[in-house]
Protein backbone atom coordinates (compact mmCIF):
# COMPACT_ATOMS: atom_id res chain seq x y z
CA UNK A 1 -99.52 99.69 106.43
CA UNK A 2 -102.27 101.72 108.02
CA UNK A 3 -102.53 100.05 111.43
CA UNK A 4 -106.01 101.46 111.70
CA UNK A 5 -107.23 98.63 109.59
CA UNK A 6 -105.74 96.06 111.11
CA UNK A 7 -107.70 93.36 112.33
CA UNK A 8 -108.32 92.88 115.67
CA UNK A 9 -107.16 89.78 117.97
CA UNK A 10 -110.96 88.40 117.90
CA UNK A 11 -111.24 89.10 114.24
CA UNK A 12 -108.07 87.34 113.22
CA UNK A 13 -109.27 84.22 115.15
CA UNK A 14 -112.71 84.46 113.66
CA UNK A 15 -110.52 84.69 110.23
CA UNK A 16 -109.00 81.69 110.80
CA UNK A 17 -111.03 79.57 112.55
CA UNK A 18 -113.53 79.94 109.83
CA UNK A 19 -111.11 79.27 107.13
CA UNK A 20 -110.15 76.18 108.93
CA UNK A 21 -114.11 75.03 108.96
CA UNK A 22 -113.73 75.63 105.51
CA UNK A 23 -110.98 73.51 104.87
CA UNK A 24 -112.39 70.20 107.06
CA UNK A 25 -116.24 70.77 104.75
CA UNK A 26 -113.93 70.33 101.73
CA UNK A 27 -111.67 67.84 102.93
CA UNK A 28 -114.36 65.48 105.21
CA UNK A 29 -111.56 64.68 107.19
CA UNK A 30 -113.48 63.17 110.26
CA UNK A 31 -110.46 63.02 112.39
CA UNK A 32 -109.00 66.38 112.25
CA UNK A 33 -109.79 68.95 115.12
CA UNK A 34 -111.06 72.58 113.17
CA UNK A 35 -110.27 74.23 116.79
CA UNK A 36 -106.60 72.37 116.94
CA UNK A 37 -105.77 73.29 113.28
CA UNK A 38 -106.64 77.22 114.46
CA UNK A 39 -104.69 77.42 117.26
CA UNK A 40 -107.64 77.35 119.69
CA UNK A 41 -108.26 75.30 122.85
CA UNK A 42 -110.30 75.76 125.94
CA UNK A 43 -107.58 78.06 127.60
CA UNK A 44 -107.82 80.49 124.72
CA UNK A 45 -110.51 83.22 125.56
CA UNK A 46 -110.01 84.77 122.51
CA UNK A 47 -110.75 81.68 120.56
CA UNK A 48 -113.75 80.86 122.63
CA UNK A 49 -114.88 84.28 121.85
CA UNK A 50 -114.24 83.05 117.79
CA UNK A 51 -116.06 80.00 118.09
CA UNK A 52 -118.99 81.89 119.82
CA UNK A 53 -118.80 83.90 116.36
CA UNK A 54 -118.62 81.02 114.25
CA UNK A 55 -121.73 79.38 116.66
CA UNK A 56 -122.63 75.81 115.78
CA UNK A 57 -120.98 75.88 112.45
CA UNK A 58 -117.99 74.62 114.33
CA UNK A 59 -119.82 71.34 113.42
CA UNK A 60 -120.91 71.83 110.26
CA UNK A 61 -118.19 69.24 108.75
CA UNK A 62 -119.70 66.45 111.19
CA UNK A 63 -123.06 67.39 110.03
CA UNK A 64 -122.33 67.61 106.31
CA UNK A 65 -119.93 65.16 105.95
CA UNK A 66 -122.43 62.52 108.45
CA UNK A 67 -119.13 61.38 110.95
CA UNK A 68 -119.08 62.51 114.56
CA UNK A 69 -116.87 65.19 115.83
CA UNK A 70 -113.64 65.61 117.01
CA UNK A 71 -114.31 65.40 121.11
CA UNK A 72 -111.52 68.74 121.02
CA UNK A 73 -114.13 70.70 119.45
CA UNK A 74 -117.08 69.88 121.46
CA UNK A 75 -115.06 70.68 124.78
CA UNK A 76 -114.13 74.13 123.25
CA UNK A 77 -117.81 74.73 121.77
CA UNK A 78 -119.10 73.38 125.57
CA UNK A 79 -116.49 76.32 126.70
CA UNK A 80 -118.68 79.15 124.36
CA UNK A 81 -122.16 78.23 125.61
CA UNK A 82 -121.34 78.49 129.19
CA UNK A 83 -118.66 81.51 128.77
CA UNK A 84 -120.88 83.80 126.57
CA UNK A 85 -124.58 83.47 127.52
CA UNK A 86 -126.95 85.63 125.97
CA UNK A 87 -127.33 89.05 127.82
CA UNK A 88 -130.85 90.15 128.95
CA UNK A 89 -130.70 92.87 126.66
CA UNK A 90 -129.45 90.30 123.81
CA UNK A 91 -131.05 90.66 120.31
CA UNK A 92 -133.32 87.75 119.03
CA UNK A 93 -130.91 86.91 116.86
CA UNK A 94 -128.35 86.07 119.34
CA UNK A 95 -130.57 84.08 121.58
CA UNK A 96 -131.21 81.65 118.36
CA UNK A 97 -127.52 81.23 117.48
CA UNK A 98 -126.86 80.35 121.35
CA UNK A 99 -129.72 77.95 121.36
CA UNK A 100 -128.24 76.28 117.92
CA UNK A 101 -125.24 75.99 119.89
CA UNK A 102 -126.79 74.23 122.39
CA UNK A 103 -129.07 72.40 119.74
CA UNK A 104 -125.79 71.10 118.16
CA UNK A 105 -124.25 69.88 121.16
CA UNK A 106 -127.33 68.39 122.28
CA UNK A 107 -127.29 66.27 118.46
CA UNK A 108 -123.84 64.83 119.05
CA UNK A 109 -123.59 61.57 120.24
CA UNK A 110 -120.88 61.82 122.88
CA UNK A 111 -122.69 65.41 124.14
CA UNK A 112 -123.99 65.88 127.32
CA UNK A 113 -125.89 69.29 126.86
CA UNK A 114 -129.81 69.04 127.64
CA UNK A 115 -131.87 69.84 124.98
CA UNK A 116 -133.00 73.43 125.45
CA UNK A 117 -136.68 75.02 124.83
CA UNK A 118 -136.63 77.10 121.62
CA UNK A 119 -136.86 80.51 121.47
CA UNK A 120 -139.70 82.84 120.48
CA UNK A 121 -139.69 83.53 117.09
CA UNK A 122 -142.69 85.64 116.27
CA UNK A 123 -140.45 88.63 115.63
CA UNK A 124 -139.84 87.00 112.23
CA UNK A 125 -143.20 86.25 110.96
CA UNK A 126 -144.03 90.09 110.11
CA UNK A 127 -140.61 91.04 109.34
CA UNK A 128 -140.30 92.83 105.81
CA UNK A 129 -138.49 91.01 103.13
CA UNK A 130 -135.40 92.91 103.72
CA UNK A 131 -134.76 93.09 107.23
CA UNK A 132 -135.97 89.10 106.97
CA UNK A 133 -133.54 88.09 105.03
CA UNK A 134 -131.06 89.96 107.14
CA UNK A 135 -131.91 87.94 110.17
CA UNK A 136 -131.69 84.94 108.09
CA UNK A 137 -128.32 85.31 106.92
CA UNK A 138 -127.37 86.48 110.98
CA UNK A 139 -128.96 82.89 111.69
CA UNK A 140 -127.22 80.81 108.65
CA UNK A 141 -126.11 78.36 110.74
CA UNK A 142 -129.02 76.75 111.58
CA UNK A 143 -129.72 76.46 108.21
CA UNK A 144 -128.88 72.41 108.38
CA UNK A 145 -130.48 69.21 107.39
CA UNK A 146 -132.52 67.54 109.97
CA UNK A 147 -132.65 70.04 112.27
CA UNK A 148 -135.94 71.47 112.10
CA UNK A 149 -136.77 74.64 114.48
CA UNK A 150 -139.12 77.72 114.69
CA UNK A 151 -137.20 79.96 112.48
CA UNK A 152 -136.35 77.12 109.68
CA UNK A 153 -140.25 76.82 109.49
CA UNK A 154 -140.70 80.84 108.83
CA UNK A 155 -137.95 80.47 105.98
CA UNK A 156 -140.00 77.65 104.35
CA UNK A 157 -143.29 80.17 104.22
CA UNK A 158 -140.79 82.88 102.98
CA UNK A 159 -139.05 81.54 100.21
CA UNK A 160 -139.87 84.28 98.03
CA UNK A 161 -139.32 86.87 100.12
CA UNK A 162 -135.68 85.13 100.86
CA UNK A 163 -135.05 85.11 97.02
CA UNK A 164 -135.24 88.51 96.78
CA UNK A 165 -133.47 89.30 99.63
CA UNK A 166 -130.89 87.21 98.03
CA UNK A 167 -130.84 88.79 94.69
CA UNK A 168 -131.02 92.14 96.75
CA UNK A 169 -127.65 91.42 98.59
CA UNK A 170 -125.86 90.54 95.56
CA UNK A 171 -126.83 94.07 94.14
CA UNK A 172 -125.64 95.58 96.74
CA UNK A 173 -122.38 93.46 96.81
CA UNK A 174 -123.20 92.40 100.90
CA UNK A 175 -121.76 89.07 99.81
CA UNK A 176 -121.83 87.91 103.55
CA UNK A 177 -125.41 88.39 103.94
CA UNK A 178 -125.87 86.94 100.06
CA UNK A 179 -123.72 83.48 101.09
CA UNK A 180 -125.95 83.48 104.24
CA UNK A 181 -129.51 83.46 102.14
CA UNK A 182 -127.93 81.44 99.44
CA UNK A 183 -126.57 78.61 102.33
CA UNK A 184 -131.13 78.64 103.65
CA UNK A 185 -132.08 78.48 100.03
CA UNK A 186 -129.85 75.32 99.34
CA UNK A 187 -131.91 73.77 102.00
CA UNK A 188 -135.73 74.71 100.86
CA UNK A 189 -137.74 73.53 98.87
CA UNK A 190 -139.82 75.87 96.51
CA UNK A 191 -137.41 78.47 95.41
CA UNK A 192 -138.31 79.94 91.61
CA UNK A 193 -136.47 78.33 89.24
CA UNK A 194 -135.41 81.89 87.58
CA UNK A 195 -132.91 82.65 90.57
CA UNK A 196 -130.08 80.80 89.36
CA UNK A 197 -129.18 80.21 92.57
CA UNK A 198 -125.76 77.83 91.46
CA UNK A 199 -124.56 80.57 89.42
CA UNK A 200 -124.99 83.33 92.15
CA UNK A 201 -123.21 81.39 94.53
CA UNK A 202 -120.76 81.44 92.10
CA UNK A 203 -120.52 84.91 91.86
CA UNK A 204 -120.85 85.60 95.54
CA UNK A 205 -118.00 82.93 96.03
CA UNK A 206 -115.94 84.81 93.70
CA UNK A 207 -116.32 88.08 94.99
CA UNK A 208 -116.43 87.62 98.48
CA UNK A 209 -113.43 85.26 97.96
CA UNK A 210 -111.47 87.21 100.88
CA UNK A 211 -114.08 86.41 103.51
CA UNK A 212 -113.56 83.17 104.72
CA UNK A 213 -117.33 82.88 106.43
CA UNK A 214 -118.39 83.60 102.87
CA UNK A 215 -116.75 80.40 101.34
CA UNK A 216 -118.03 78.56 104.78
CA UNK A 217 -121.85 79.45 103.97
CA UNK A 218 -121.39 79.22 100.24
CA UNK A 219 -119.85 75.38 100.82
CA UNK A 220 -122.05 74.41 102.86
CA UNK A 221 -125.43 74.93 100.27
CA UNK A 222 -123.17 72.85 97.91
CA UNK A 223 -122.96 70.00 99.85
CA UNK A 224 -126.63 70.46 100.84
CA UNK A 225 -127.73 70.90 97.36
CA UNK A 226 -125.57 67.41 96.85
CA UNK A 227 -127.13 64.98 99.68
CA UNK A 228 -130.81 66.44 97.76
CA UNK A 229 -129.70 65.29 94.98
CA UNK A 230 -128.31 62.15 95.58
């Protein structure tokens, strides 16, 4: 084996704590712990460092599946927020997933996170289509029902321009970024009926079937697409 691609400590975690968020949005199973059933706990910097990758999709089962979450996971999601801030020099982009950290904590029941002040997110409005649709797919996991914020209003006045950002990523086989524009279309209203958006999850599903965070996205604008339709 060529130990130069071998994945990294944080990168295995990642791996598997995703896959396990996978497993829990296809299972419901309200009473299983996605941080337990990867290995991870508050002790475990490296998983901490995961879960501040995976952001507030660590409760996207509670959120989907409408039960509240195990309390193991909001302790170790507590742990990310207050172990890996946003720098000064931090991107826009990771400012907004921190704050939908926070944001999720602060929508669970049992939390006791504050409610924090959104970020700017004027950065977005004059973004072109492709580096918007980028960002987007960076900031897929606040791409939720009922949880309304600056950047989920620029993706409703950009539906078009997130369309073919989609249909661009697929082209260019970034199935990652195509799950992650896929997972904000699910959740909009207006998108042109010629996408085919089902079928091109399909395909991004199936070729990105190695990436767990790929089946994660691509799950989650199923089940969205399902509570719409119901």
């Amino acid at each position: 084996m060529d130990q130069s691609h071998a994945p990294s400590p944080l990168e295995g975690a990642v791996h598997d704590l995703a896959t396990e968020v996978v497993l829990a949005l296809r299972s419901g199973d309200h009473l299983a712990t996605v941080c337990g059933a990867a290995g991870i706990d508050e002790d475990n910097r490296t998983g901490i460092a995961a879960v501040r990758v995976i952001g507030a999709d660590l409760l996207l089962p509670s959120v989907l599946h409408g039960h509240h979450p195990h309390p193991g996971d909001i302790a170790v999601l507590h742990r990310a927020v207050r172990e890996f801030p946003p720098r000064p020099d931090a991107s826009d982009a990771a400012v907004w997933s921190h704050w939908g950290m926070m944001s999720a904590l602060h929508r669970t029941a049992s939390a006791t996170a504050p409610g924090a002040d959104e970020p700017n997110a004027a950065w977005l409005e004059g973004a072109p289509w492709q580096a918007f649709t980028h960002q987007l797919s960076v900031l897929a996991p606040l791409a939720v029902p009922a949880a309304s914020s600056a950047v989920h209003r620029a993706a409703t006045h950009r539906v078009v321009d997130l369309s073919r950002g989609f249909v661009r990523a697929v082209r260019r086989r970034n199935w990652l970024q195509a799950a992650g524009a896929g997972r904000w279309l699910a959740a909009l209203e207006g998108r042109p009926d010629s996408l085919g958006l089902d079928r091109g999850l399909d395909f991004v599903e199936l070729m990105g079937g190695t990436d767990p965070r790929v089946a994660l996205h691509v799950r989650a604008a199923r089940l969205m697409a399902e509570g719409r339709a119901r």
